[in-house]
Protein backbone atom coordinates (compact mmCIF):
# COMPACT_ATOMS: atom_id res chain seq x y z
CA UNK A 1 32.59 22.22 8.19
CA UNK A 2 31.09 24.94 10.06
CA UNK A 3 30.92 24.96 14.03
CA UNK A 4 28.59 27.86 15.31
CA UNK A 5 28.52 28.81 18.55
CA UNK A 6 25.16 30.30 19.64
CA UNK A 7 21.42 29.96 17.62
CA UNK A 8 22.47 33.53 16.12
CA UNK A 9 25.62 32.37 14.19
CA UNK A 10 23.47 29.22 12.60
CA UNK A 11 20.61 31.62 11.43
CA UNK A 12 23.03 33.21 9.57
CA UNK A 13 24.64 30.43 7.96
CA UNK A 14 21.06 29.02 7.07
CA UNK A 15 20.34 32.46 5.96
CA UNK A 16 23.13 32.70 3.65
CA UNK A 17 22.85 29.32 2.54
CA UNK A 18 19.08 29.92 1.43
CA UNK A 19 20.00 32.87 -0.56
CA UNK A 20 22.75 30.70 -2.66
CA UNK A 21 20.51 27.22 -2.94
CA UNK A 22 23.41 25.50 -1.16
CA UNK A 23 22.66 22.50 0.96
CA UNK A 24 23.45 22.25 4.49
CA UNK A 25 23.70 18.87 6.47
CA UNK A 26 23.74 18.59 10.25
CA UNK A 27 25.69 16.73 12.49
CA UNK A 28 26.47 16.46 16.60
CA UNK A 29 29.13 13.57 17.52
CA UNK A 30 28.65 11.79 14.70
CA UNK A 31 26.66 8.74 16.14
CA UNK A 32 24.32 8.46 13.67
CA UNK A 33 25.43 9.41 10.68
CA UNK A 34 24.25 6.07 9.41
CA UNK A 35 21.37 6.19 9.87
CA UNK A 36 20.13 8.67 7.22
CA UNK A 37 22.01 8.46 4.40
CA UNK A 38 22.41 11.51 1.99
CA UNK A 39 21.21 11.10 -1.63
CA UNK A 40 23.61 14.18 -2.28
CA UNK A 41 26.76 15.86 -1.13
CA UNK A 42 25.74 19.21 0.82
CA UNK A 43 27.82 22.30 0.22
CA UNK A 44 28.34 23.13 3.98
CA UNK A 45 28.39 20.90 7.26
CA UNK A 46 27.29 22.56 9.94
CA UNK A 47 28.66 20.93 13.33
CA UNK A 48 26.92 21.94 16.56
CA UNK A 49 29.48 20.45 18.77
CA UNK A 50 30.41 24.01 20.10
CA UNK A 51 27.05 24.76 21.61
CA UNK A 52 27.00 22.16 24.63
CA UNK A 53 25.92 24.29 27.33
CA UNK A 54 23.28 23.47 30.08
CA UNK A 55 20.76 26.73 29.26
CA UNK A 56 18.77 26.65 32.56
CA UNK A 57 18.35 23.75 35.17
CA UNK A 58 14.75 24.59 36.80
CA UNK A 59 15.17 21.71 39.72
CA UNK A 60 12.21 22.86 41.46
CA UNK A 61 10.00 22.62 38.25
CA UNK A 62 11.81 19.33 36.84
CA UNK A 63 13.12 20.52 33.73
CA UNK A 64 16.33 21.46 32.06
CA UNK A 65 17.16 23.45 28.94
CA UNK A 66 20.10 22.35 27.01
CA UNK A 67 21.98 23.21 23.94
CA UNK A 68 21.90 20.55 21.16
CA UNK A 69 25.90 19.96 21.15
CA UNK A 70 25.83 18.67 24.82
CA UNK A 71 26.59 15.14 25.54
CA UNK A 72 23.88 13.33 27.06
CA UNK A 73 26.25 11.59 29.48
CA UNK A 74 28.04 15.42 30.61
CA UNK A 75 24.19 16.82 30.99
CA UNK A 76 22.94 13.98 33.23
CA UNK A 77 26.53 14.70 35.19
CA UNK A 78 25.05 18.42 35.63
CA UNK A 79 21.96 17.49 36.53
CA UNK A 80 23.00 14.96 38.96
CA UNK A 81 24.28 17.75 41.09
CA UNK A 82 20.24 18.05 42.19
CA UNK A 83 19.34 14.20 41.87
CA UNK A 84 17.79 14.67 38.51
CA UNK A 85 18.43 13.30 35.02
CA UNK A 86 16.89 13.02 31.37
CA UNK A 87 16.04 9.04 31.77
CA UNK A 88 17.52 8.55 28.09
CA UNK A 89 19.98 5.55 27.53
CA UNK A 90 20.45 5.39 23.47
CA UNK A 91 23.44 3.44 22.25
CA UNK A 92 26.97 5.46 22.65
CA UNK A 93 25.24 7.43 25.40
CA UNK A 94 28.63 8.75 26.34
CA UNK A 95 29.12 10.56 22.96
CA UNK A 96 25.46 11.00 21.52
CA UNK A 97 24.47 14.44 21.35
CA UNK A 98 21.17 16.09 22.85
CA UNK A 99 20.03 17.10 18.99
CA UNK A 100 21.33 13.47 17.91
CA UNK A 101 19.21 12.35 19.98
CA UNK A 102 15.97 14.30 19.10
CA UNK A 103 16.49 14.50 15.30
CA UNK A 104 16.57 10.33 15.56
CA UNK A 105 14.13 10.12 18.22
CA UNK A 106 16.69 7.48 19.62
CA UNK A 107 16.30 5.63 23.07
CA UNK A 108 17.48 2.48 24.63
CA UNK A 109 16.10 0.00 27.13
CA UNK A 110 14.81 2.82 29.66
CA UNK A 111 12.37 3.62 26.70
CA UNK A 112 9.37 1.03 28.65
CA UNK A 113 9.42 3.44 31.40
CA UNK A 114 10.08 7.05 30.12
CA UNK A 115 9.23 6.58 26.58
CA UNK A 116 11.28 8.42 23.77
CA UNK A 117 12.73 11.77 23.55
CA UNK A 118 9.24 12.73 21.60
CA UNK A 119 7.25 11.54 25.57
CA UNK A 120 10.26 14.08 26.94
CA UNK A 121 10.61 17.23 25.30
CA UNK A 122 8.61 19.92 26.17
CA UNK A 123 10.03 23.24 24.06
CA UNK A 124 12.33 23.76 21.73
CA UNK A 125 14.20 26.34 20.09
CA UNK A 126 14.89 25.97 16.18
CA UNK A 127 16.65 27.56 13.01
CA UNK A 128 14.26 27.53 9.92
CA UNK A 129 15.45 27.49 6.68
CA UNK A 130 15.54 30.93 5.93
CA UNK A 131 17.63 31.68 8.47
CA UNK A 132 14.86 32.81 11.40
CA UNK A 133 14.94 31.42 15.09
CA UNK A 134 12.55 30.19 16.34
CA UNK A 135 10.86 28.61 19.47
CA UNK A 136 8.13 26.13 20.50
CA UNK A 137 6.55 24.64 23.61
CA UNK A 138 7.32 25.81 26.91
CA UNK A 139 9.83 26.00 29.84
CA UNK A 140 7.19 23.90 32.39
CA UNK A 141 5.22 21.57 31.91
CA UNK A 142 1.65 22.66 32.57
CA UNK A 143 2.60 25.77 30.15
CA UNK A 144 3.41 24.13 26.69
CA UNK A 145 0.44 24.32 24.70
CA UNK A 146 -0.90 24.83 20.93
CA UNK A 147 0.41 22.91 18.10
CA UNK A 148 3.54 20.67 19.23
CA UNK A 149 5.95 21.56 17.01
CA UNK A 150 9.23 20.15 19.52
CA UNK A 151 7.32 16.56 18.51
CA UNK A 152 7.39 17.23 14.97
CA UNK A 153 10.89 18.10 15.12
CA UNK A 154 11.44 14.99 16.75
CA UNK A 155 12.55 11.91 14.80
CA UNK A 156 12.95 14.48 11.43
CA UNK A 157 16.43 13.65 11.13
CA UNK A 158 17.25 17.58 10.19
CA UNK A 159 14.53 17.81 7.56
CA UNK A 160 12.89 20.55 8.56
CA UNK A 161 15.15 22.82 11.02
CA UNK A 162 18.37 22.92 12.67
CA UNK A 163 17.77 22.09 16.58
CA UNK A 164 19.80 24.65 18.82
CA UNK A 165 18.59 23.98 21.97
CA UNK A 166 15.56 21.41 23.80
CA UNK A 167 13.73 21.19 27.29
CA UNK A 168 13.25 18.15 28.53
CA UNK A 169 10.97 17.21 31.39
CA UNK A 170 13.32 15.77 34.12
CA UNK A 171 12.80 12.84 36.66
CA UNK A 172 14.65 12.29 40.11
CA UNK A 173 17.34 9.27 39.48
CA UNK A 174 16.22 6.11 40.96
CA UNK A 175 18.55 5.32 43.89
CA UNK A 176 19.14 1.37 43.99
CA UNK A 177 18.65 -0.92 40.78
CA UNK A 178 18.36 -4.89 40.30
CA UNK A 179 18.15 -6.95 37.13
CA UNK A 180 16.47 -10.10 36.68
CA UNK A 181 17.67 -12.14 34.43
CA UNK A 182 15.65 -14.39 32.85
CA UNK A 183 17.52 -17.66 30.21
CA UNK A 184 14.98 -19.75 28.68
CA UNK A 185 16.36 -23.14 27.42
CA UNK A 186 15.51 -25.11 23.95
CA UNK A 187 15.44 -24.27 20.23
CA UNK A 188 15.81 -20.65 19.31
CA UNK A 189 12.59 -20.57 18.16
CA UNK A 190 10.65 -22.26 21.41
CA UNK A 191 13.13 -19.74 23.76
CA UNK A 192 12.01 -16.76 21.95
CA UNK A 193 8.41 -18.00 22.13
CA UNK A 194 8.72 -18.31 25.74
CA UNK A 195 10.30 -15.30 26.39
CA UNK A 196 8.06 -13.25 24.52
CA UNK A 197 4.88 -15.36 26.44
CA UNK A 198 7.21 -13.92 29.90
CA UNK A 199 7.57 -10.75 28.88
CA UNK A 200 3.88 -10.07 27.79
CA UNK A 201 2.97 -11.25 31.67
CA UNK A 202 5.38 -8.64 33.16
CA UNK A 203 3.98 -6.05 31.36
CA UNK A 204 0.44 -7.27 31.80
CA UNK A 205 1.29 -7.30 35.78
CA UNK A 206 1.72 -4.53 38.69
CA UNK A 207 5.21 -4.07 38.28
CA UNK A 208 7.13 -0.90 37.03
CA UNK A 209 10.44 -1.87 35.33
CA UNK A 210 12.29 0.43 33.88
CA UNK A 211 13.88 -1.69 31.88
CA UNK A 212 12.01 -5.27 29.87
CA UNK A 213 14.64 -5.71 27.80
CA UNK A 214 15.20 -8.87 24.89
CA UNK A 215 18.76 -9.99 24.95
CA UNK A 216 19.17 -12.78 22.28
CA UNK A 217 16.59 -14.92 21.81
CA UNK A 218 17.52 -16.77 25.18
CA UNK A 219 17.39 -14.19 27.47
CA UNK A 220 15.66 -11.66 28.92
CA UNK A 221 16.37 -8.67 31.21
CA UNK A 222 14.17 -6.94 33.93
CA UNK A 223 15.36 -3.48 35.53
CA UNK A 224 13.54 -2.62 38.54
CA UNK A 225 15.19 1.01 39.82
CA UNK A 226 13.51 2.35 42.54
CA UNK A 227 14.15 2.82 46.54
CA UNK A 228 15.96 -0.63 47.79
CA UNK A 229 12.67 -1.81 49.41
CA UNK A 230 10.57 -1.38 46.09
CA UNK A 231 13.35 -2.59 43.78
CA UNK A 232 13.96 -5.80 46.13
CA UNK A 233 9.93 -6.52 46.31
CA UNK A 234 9.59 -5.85 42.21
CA UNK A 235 12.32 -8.23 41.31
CA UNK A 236 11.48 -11.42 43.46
CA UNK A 237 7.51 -10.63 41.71
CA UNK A 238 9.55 -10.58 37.94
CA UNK A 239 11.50 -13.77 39.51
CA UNK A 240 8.34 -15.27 40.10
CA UNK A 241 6.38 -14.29 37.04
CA UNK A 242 8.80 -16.19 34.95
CA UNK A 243 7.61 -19.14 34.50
CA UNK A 244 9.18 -21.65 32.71
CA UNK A 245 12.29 -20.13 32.58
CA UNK A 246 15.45 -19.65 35.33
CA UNK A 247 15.84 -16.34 36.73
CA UNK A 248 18.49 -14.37 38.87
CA UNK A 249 18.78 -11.61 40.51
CA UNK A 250 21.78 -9.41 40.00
CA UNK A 251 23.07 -6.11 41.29
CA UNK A 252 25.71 -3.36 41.96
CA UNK A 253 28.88 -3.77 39.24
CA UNK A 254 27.73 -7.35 38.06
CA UNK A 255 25.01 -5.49 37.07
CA UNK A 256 26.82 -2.55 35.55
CA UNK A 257 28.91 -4.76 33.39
CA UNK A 258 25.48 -6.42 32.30
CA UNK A 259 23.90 -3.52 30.67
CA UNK A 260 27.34 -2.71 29.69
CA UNK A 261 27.65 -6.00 27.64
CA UNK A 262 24.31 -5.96 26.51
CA UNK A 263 24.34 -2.76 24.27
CA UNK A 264 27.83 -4.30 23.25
CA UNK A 265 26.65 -7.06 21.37
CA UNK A 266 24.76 -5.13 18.99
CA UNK A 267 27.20 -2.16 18.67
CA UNK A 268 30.69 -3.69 18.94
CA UNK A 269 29.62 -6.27 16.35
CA UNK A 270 30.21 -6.27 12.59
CA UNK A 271 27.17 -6.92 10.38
CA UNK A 272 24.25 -4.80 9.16
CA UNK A 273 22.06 -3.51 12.08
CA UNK A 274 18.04 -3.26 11.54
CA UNK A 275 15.74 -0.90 13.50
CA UNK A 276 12.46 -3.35 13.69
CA UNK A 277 9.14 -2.04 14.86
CA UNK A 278 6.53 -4.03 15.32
CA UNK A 279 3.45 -4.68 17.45
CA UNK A 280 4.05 -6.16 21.16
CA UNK A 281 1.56 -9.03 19.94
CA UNK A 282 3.60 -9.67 16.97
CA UNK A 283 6.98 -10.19 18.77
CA UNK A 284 7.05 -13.99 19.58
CA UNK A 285 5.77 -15.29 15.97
CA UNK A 286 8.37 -12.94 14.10
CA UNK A 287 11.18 -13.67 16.87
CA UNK A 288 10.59 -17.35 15.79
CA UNK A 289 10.76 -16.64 12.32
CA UNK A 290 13.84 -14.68 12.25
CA UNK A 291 15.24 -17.67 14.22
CA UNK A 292 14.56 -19.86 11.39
CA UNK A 293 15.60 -17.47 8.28
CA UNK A 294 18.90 -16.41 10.15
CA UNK A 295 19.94 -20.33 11.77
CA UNK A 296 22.85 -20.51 8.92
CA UNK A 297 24.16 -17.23 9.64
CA UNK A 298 25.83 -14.95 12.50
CA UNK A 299 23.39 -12.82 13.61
CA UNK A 300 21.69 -11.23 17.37
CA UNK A 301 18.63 -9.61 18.77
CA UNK A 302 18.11 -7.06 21.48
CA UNK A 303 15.61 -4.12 22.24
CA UNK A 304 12.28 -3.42 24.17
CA UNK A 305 10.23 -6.96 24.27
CA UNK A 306 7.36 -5.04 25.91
CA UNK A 307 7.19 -2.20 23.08
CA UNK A 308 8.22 -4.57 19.71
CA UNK A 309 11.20 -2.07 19.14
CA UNK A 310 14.55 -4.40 18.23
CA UNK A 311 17.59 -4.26 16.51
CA UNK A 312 18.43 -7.36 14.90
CA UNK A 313 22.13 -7.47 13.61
CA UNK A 314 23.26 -9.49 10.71
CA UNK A 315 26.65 -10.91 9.40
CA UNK A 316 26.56 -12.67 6.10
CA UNK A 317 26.58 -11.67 2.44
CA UNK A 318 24.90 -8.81 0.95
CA UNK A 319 22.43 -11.31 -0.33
CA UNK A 320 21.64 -12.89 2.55
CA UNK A 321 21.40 -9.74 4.74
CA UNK A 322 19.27 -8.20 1.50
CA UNK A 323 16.80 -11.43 1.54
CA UNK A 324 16.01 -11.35 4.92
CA UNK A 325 15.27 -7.59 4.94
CA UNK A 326 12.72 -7.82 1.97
CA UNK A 327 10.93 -11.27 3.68
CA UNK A 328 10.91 -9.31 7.12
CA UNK A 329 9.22 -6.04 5.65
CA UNK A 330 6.92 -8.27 3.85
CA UNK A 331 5.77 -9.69 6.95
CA UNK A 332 4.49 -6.31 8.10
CA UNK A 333 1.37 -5.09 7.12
CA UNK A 334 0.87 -1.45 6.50
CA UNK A 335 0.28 -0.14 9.97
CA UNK A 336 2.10 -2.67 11.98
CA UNK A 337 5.29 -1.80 11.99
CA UNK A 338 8.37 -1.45 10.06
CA UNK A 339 12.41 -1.97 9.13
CA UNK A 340 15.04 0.41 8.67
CA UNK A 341 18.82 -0.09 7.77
CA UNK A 342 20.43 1.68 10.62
CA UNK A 343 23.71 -0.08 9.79
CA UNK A 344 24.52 -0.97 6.14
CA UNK A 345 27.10 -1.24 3.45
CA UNK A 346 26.53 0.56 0.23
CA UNK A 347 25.48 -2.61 -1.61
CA UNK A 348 22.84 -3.09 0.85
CA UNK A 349 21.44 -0.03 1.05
CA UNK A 350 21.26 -0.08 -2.92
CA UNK A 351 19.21 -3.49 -3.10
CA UNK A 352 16.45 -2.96 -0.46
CA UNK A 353 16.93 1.16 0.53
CA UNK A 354 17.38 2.31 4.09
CA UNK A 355 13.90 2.77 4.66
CA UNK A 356 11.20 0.79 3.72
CA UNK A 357 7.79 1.44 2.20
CA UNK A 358 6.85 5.00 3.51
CA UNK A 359 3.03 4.29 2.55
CA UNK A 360 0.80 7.05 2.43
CA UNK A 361 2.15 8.80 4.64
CA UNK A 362 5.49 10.11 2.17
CA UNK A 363 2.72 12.68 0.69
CA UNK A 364 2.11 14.43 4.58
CA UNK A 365 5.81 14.44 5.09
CA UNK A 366 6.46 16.00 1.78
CA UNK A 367 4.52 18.85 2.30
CA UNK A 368 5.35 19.28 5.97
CA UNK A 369 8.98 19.61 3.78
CA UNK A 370 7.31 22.18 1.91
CA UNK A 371 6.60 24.26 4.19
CA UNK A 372 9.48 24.05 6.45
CA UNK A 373 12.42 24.81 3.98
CA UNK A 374 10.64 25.33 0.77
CA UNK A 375 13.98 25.71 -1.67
CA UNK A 376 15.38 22.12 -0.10
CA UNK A 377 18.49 23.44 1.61
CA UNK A 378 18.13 20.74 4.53
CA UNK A 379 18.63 17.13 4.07
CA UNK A 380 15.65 14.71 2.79
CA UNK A 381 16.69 11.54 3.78
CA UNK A 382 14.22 9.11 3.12
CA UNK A 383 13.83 7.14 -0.47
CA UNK A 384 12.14 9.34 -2.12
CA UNK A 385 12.85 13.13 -3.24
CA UNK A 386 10.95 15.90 -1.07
């Protein structure tokens, strides 16, 4: 393992590394490691756990440069210091790296509001292949123009460059928050049904949630952050707007230990987790589905009921967790969304692949690849070879 300090020291690792053919994988805190699993050893392991500095905070523009090493949780502590933050809440927040974050394209339940690191970043600087830095985008907003390469970058899990540093578009941090939570009774399948029906009206409505977030198929969880006035008046509408359901209202550290719990019961959990993506529409007939294929078996649901992005963790037997992958991904018709193994055991990943069908769109990626580190030096983690 190698753990350069500055953009300078990785160019010329990569540059070395070209020169020899020897692979190179990338890695922050080590979050997500599982989620792109490596079809081959790589000769070197280049950490960027050393370069965690906060570049540049322009407070009076709204955006912040930052090294990818840094914690998200110790940058948002910087920027606090001006009442600002990068609105991202992925899963092990406190340890998840800034370039963790981007090469995955990872989020959590802010995601209905802000979006994705891909809505965020606005410039970044990279290491190619061949060893040359390199930079994209802009430090402002109104100046990043021409092709957005920071979005390409985005959710390539490493393939094409080694991240050193991003800037993100920042927003001022909300100061009160409520939840509403919203427990539909019945079957499984009817309280998924219903929630999904409750969820499509919230986001149909006026309000501006930050949060519309599926917990289990019997609950459902509305974050309204805003001044106290706006945040009071936007939960009693969500309160309201659930119909056929109970709701509460909760704040202040019930509230804390609710979000706290909720990411919990995915991640603190043994069991294979799946990424699924699907569209909003979609949501209530496959929630009722997956209630039915997984009734004999420990399993849970959470994730962004507005946007059809879920986990869905399973416990049972290879086969069982391998049956239910391949009769979910059938379900999905090219273009509507998809599944990925973001937790698996080797025997899982072996039967049904991390990934998925890639479609048509394996052949752009590959030559993106091509382009970007033509001698394959960088990891290709999807199914097929680059």
């Amino acid at each position: 393992m190698i753990e350069p300090a500055s953009a300078q020291e990785v160019a010329a690792i990569l540059e070395r590394a070209s020169r020899s053919r020897q692979r190179v994988s990338i890695r922050g805190a080590g979050t997500k490691l599982s989620w792109a699993p490596r079809s081959a050893p790589a000769d070197i392991e280049l950490c960027t756990r050393r370069m965690n500095a906060v570049v540049a905070h322009r407070h009076g523009d709204l955006t912040a440069t930052i090294q990818a090493g840094a914690a998200l949780a110790d940058v948002n502590r910087e920027l606090a210091r001006h009442g600002q933050w990068i609105p991202l809440d992925p899963p092990s927040a406190d340890r998840a790296t800034i370039g963790g974050i981007v090469a995955t394209n990872d989020s959590g339940p802010r995601r209905h509001r802000y979006g994705a690191p891909r809505d965020l970043i606005i410039g970044v600087e990279f290491v190619r292949a061949d060893g040359v830095v390199a930079k994209a985008g802009g430090i402002v907003v109104k100046n990043v123009a021409g092709y957005d390469v920071g979005r390409l970058l985005t959710g390539s899990f490493g393939s094409l460059a080694v991240i050193t540093s991003a800037t993100f578009k920042l927003f001022p941090i909300p100061p009160e928050s409520r939840t509403v939570v919203i427990s539909a009774d019945g079957s499984a399948k009817a309280s998924a049904e219903r929630l999904s029906a409750i969820a499509a009206a919230l986001a149909a409505s006026q309000l501006t949630p930050t949060a519309l977030e599926l917990s289990g198929l019997a609950r459902l969880l509305v974050r309204c952050e805003s001044i106290a006035a706006s945040a009071e008046r936007q939960a009693a509408d969500a309160v309201t707007l659930a119909t056929g359901a109970t709701a509460a209202i909760v704040t202040g550290d019930e509230e804390s230990a609710l979000w706290d719990a909720h990411e919990a019961r995915i991640r603190e959990k043994r069991g294979a987790i799946v990424k699924l993506t699907l569209l909003p529409t979609d949501l209530g007939p496959t929630l009722a589905w997956a209630a039915e294929a997984l009734r004999d078996v420990d399993y849970d649901v959470i994730g962004r009921a507005a946007l059809g992005v879920l986990m869905v963790r399973v416990e049972a037997v290879v086969a069982k967790q391998a049956a239910f992958v391949r009769d979910l991904r059938a379900r999905l018709a090219p273009g509507r969304g998809g599944a990925v193994i973001v937790r698996g055991s080797e025997d899982l990943l072996r039967e049904v692949g991390g990934w998925g069908p890639l479609g048509d769109g394996i052949a752009v990626m590959r030559a993106i690849k091509t382009q970007f580190d033509p001698d394959g030096i960088l990891p290709w983690p999807w199914n097929a070879s680059p």
